[in-house]
C-alpha atoms as a PDB file:
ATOM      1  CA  UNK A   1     103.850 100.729  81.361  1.00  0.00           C
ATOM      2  CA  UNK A   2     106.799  98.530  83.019  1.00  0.00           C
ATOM      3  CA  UNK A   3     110.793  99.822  81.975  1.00  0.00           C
ATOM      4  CA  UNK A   4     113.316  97.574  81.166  1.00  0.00           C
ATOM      5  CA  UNK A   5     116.583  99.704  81.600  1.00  0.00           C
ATOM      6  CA  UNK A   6     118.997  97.499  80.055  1.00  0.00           C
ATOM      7  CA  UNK A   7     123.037  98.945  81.613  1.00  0.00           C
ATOM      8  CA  UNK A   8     125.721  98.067  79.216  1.00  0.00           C
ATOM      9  CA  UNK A   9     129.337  98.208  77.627  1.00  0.00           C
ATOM     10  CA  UNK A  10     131.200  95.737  76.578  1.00  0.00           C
ATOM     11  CA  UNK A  11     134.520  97.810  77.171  1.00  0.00           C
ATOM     12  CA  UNK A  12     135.672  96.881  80.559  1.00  0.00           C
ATOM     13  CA  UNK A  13     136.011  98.780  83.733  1.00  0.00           C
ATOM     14  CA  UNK A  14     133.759 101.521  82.770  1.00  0.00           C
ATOM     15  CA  UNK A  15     130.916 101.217  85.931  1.00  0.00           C
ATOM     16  CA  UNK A  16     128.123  98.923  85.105  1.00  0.00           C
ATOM     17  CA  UNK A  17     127.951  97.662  88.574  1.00  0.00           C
ATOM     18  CA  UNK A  18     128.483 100.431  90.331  1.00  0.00           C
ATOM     19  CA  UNK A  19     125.721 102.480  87.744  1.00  0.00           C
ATOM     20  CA  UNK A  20     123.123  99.879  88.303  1.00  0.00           C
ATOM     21  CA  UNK A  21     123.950  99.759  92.159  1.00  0.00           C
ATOM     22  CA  UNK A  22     123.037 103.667  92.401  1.00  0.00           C
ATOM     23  CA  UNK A  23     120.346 103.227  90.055  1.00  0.00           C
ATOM     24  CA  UNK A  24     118.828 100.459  92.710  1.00  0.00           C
ATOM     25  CA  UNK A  25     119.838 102.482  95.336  1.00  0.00           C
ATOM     26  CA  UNK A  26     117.675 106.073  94.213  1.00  0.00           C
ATOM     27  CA  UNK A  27     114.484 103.695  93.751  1.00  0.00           C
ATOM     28  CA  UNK A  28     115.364 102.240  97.190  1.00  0.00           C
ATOM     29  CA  UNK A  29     115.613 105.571  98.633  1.00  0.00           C
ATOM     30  CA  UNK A  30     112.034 106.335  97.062  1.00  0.00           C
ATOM     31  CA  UNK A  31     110.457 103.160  97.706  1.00  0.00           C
ATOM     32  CA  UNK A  32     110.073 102.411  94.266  1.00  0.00           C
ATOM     33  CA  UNK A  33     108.965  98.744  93.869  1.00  0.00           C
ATOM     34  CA  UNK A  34     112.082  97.211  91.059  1.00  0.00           C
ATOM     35  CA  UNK A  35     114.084  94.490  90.852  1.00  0.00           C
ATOM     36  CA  UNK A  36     118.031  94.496  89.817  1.00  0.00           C
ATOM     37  CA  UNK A  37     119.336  91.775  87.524  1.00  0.00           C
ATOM     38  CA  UNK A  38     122.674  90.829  86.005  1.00  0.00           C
ATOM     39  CA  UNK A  39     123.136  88.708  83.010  1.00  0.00           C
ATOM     40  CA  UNK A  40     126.197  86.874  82.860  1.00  0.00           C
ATOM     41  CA  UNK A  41     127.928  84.157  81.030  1.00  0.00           C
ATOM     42  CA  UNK A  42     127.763  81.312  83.834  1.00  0.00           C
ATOM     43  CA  UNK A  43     125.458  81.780  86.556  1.00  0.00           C
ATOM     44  CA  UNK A  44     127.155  79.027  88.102  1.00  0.00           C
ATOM     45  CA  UNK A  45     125.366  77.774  91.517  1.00  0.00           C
ATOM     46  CA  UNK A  46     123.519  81.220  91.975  1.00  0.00           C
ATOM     47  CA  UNK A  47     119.888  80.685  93.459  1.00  0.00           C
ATOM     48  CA  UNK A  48     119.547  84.143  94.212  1.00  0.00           C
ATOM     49  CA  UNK A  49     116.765  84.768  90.757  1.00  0.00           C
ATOM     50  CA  UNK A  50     118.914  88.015  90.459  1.00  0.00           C
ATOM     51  CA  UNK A  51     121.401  86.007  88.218  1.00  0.00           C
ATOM     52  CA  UNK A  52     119.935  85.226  84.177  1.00  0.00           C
ATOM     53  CA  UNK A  53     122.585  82.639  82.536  1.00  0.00           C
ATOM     54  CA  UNK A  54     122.685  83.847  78.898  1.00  0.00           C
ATOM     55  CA  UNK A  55     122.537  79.976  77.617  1.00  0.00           C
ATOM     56  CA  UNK A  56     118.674  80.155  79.370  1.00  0.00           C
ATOM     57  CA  UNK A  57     118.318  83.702  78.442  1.00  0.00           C
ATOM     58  CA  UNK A  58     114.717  83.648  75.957  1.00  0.00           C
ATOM     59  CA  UNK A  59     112.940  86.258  75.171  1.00  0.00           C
ATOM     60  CA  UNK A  60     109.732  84.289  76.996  1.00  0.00           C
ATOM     61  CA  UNK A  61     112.149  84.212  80.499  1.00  0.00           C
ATOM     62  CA  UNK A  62     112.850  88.124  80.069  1.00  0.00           C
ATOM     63  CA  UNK A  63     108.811  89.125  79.813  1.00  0.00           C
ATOM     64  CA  UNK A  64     108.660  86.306  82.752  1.00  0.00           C
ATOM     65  CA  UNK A  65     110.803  88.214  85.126  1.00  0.00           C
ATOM     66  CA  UNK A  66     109.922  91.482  83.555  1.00  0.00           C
ATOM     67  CA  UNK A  67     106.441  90.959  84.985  1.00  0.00           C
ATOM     68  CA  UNK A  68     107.539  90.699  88.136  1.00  0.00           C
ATOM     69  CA  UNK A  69     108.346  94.652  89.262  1.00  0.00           C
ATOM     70  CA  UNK A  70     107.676  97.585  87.081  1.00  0.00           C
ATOM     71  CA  UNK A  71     110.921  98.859  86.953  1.00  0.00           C
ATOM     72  CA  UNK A  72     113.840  96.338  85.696  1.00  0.00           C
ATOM     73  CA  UNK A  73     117.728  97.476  85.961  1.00  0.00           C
ATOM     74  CA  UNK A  74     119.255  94.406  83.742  1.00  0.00           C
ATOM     75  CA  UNK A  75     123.230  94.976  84.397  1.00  0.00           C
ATOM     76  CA  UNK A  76     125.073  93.477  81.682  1.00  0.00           C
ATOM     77  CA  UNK A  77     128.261  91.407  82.763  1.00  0.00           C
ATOM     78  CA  UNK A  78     131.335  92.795  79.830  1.00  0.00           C
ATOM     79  CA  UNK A  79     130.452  90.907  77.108  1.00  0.00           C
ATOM     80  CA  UNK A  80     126.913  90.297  76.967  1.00  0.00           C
ATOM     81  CA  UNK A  81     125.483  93.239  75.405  1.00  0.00           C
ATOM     82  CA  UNK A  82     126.304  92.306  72.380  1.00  0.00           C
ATOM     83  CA  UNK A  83     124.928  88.838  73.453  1.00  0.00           C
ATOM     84  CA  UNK A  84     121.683  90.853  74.478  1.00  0.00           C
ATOM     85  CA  UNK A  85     121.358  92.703  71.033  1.00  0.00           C
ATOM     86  CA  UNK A  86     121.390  89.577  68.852  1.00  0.00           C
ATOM     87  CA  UNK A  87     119.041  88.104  71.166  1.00  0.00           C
ATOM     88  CA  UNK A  88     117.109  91.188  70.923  1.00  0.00           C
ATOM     89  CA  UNK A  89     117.382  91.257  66.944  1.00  0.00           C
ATOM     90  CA  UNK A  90     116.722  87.653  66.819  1.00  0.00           C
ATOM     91  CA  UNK A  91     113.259  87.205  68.692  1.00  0.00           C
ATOM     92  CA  UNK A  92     112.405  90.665  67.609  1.00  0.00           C
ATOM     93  CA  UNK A  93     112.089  91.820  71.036  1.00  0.00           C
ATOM     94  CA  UNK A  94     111.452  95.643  69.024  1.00  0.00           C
ATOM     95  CA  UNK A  95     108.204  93.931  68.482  1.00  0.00           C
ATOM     96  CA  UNK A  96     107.287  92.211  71.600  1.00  0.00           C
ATOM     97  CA  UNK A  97     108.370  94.599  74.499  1.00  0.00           C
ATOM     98  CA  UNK A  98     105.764  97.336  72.889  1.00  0.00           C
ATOM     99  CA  UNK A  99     103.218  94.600  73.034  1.00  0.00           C
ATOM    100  CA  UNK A 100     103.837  93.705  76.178  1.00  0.00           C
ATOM    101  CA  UNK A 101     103.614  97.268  77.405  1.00  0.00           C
ATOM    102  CA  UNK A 102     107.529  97.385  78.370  1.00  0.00           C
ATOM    103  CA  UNK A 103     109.473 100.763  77.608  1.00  0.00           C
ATOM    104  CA  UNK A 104     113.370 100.370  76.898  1.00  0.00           C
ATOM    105  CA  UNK A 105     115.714 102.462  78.045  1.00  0.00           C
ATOM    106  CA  UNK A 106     119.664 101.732  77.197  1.00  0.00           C
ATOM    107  CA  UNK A 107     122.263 103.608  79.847  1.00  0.00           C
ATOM    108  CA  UNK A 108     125.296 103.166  78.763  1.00  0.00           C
ATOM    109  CA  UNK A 109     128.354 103.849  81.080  1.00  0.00           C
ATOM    110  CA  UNK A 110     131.266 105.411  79.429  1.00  0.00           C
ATOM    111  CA  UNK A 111     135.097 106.760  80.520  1.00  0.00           C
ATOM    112  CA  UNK A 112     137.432 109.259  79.055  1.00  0.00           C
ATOM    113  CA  UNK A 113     138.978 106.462  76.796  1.00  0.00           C
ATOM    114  CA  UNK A 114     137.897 106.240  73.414  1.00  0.00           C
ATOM    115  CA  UNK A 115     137.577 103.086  72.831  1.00  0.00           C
ATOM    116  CA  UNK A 116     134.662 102.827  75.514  1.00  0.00           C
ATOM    117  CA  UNK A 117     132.435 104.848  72.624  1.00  0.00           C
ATOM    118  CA  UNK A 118     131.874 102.114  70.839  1.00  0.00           C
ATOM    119  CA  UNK A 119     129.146 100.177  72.576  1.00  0.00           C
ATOM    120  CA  UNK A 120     127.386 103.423  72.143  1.00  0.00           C
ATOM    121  CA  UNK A 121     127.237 102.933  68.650  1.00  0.00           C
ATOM    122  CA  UNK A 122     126.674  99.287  68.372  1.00  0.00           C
ATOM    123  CA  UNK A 123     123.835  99.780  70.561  1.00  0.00           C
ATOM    124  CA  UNK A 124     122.554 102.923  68.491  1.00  0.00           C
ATOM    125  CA  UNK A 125     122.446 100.663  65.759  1.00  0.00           C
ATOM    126  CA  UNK A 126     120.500  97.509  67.086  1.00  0.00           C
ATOM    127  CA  UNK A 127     117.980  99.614  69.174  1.00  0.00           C
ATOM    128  CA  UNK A 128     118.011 102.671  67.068  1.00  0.00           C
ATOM    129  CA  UNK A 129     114.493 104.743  68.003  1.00  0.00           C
ATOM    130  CA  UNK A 130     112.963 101.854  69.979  1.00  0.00           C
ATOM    131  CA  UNK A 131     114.743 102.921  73.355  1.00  0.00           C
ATOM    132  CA  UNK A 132     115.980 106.215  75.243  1.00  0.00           C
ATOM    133  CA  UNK A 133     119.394 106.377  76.175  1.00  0.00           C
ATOM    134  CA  UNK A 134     121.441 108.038  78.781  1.00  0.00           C
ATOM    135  CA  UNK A 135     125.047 108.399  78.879  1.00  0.00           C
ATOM    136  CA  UNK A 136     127.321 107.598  82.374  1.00  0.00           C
ATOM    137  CA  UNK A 137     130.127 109.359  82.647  1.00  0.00           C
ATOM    138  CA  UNK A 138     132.101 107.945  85.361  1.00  0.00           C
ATOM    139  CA  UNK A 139     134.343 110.955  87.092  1.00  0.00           C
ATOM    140  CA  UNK A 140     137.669 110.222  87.450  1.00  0.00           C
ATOM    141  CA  UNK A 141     139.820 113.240  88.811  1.00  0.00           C
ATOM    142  CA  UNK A 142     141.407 113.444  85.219  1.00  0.00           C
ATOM    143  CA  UNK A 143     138.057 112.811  83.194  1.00  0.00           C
ATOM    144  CA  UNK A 144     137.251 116.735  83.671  1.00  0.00           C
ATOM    145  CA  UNK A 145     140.565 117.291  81.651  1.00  0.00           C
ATOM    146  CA  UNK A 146     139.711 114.671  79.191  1.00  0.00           C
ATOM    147  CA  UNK A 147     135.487 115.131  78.630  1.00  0.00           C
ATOM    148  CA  UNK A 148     136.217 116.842  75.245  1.00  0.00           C
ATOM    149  CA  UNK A 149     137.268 114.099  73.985  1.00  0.00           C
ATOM    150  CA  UNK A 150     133.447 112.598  74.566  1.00  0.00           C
ATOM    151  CA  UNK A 151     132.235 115.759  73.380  1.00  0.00           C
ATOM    152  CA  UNK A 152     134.039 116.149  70.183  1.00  0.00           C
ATOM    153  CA  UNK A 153     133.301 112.238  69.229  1.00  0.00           C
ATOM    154  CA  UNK A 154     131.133 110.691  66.509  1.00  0.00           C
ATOM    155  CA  UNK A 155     129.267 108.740  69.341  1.00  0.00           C
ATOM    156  CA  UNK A 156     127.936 112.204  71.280  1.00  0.00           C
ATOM    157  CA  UNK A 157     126.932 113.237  67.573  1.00  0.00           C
ATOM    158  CA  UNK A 158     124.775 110.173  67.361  1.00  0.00           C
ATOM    159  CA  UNK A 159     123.444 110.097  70.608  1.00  0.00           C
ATOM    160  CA  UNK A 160     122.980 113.883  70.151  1.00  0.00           C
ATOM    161  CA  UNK A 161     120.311 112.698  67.060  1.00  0.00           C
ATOM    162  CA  UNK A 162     118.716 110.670  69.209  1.00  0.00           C
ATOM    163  CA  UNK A 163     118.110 113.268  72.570  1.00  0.00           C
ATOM    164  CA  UNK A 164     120.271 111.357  74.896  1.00  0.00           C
ATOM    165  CA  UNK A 165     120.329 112.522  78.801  1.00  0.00           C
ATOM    166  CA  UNK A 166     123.993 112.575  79.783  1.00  0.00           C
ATOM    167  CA  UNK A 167     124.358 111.860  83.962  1.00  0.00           C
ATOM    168  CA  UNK A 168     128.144 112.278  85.584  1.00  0.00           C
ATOM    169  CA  UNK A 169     128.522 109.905  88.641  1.00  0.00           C
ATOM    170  CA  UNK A 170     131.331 111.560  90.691  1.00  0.00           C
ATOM    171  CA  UNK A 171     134.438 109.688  91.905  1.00  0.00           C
ATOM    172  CA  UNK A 172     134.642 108.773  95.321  1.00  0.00           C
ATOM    173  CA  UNK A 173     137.492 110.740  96.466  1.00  0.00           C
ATOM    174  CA  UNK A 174     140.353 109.619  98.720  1.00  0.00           C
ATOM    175  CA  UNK A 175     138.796 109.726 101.963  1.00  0.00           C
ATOM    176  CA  UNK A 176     135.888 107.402 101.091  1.00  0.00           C
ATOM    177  CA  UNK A 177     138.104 105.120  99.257  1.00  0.00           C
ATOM    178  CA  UNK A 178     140.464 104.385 102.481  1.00  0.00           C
ATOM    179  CA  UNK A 179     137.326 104.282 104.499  1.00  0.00           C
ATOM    180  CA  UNK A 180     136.322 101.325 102.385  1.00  0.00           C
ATOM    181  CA  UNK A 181     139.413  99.527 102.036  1.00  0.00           C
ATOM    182  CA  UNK A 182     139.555 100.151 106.110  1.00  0.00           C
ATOM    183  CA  UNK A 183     136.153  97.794 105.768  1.00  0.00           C
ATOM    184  CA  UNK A 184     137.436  95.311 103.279  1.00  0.00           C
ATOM    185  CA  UNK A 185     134.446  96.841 101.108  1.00  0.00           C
ATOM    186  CA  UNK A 186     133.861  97.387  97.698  1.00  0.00           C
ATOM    187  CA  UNK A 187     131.921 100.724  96.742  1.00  0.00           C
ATOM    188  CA  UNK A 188     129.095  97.879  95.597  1.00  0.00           C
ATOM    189  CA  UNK A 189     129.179  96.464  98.275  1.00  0.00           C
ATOM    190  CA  UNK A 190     128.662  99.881 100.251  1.00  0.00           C
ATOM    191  CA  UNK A 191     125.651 100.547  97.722  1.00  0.00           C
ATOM    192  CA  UNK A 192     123.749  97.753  98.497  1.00  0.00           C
ATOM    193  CA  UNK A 193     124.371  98.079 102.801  1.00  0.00           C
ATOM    194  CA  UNK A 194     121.257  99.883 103.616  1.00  0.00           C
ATOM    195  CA  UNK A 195     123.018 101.471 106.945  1.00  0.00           C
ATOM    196  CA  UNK A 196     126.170 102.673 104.377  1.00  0.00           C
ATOM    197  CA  UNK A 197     125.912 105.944 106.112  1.00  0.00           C
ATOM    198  CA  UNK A 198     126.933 105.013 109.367  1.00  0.00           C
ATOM    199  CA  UNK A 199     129.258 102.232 108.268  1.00  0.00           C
ATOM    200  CA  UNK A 200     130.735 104.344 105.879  1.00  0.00           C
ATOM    201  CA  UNK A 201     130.815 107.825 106.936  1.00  0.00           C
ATOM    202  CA  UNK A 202     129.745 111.431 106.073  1.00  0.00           C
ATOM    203  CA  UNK A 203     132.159 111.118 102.661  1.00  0.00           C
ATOM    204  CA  UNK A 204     129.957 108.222 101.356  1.00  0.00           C
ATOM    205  CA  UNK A 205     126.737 109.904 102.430  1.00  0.00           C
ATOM    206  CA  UNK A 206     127.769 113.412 100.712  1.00  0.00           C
ATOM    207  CA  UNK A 207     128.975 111.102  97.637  1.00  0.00           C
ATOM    208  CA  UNK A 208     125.675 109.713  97.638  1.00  0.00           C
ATOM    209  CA  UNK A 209     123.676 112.691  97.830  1.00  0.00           C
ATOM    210  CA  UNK A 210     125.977 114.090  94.632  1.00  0.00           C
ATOM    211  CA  UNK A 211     124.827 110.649  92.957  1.00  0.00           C
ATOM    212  CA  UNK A 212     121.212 111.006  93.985  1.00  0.00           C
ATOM    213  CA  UNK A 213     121.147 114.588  92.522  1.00  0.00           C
ATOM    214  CA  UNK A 214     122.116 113.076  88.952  1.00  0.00           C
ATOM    215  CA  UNK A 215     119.634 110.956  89.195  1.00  0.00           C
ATOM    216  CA  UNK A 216     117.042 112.857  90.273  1.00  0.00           C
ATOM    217  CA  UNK A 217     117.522 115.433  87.601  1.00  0.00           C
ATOM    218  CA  UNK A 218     117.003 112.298  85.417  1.00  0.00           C
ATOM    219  CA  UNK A 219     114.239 110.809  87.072  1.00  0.00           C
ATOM    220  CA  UNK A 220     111.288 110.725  84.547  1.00  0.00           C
ATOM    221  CA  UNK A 221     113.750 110.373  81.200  1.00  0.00           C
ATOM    222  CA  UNK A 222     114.777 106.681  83.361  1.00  0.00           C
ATOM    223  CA  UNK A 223     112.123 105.170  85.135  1.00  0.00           C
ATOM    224  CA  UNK A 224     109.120 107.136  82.901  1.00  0.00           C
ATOM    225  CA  UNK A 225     105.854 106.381  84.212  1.00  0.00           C
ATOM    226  CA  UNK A 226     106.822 103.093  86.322  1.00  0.00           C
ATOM    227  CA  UNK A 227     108.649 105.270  89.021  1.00  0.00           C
ATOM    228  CA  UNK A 228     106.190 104.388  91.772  1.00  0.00           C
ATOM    229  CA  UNK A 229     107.357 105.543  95.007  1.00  0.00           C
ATOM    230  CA  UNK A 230     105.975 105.194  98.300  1.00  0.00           C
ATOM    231  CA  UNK A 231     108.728 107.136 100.337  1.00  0.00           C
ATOM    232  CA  UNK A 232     110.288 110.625 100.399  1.00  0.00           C
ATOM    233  CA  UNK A 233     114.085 110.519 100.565  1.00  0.00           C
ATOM    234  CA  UNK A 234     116.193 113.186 102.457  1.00  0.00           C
ATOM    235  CA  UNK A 235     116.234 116.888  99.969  1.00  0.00           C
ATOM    236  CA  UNK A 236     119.427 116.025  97.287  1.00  0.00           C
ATOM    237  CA  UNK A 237     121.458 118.891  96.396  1.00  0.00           C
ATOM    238  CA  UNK A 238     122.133 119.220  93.069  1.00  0.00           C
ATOM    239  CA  UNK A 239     125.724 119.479  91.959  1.00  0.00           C
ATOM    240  CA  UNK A 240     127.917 120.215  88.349  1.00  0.00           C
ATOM    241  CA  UNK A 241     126.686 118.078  87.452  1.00  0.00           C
ATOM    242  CA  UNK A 242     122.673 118.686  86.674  1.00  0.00           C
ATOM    243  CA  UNK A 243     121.813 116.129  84.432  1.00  0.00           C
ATOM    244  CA  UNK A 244     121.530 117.551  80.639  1.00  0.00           C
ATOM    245  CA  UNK A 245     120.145 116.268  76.963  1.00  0.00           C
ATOM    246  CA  UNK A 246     123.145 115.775  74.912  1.00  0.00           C
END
């Protein structure tokens, strides 16, 4: 069965790119065959096929491209999940992804302020039982300080009902942030250089191996049975940060 892991919040700033990088980045590691797509509002001139427009967005162009790997990372631009979940009430997509033997998982990326909770309802609501969902937490260094408020919100009680995974991404720390800047790089950018280790340095490859622990310890709850890998990665050490159901 393929999986369509779907990464969205319409509040801003809260990681999508950076989540979906590190998601493409673990199957990399693994040699996992998937594909990473965005779906934004103009597409512009892109020719990449990485890019959907959402005015060409159908439901027959999603099972298209979704044939294409079996694992799918569909990063939503801020915006367009809402855009995705009318689409997704409107063809009935609840209906045809089962049919066409595609699993849906819904990650949702979320920050220490409140407002960012409320994609996780919306999305609660449109997809209800028909996907699995994971929560992001994006580490700042005050988000340690603030993760009760997450924990004490009507959104964690919610996702709690429906046996969400909760991942925390570290922050990138000082060090690895002025060795980026030093390359006029963005931490996306660094994600997607396969020889980030050596451009980067020993902080991005021990923040890496912090991310690649989350991930592992959520390995069959995201990919399911359409992790296919044809590589071992280095051993990750697990940090604080094992992975846990809500």
């Amino acid at each position: 069965m393929k999986k369509l892991i779907l990464i969205q919040n319409d509040y801003p700033s809260t990681g999508k790119s950076t989540l979906a990088h590190c998601c493409a980045r673990y199957l990399q590691e693994y040699g996992a065959p998937h594909q990473l797509l965005s779906l934004v509002d103009d597409a512009g001139n892109d020719t990449s096929g990485r890019v959907f427009d959402a005015s060409t967005l159908t439901a027959d162009s999603l099972l298209d491209k979704l044939d294409e790997s079996p694992v799918t990372i569909l990063e939503m631009a801020t915006g367009m999940g809402e855009f995705f979940q009318k689409l997704y009430q409107n063809e009935q997509l609840d209906l045809i992804l089962p049919e066409a033997s595609v699993s849906l998982s819904v990650v949702i990326p979320v920050t220490s302020e409140h407002d960012s909770f409320d994609s996780v309802l919306e999305a609660a609501e449109v997809y209800s039982d028909n996907a699995e969902y994971t929560i992001a937490h994006l580490i700042t260094s005050s988000y340690e300080d603030d993760d009760k408020v997450w924990d004490t919100s009507y959104a964690a009680r919610v996702m709690d009902m429906f046996e969400a995974v909760e991942l925390y991404i570290p922050e990138i720390g000082m060090h690895l942030e002025m060795e980026l800047r030093a390359h006029h790089a963005s931490l996306d950018d660094a994600l997607m250089d396969p020889q980030a280790d050596e451009h980067f340095g020993k902080d991005f490859t021990k923040w890496m191996g912090r991310v690649m622990g989350q991930l592992d310890s959520a390995r069959q709850y995201l990919f399911g049975e359409a992790f296919r890998p044809t590589t071992a990665p280095k051993p990750v050490k697990k940090t604080r940060a094992k992975a846990r159901a809500l």
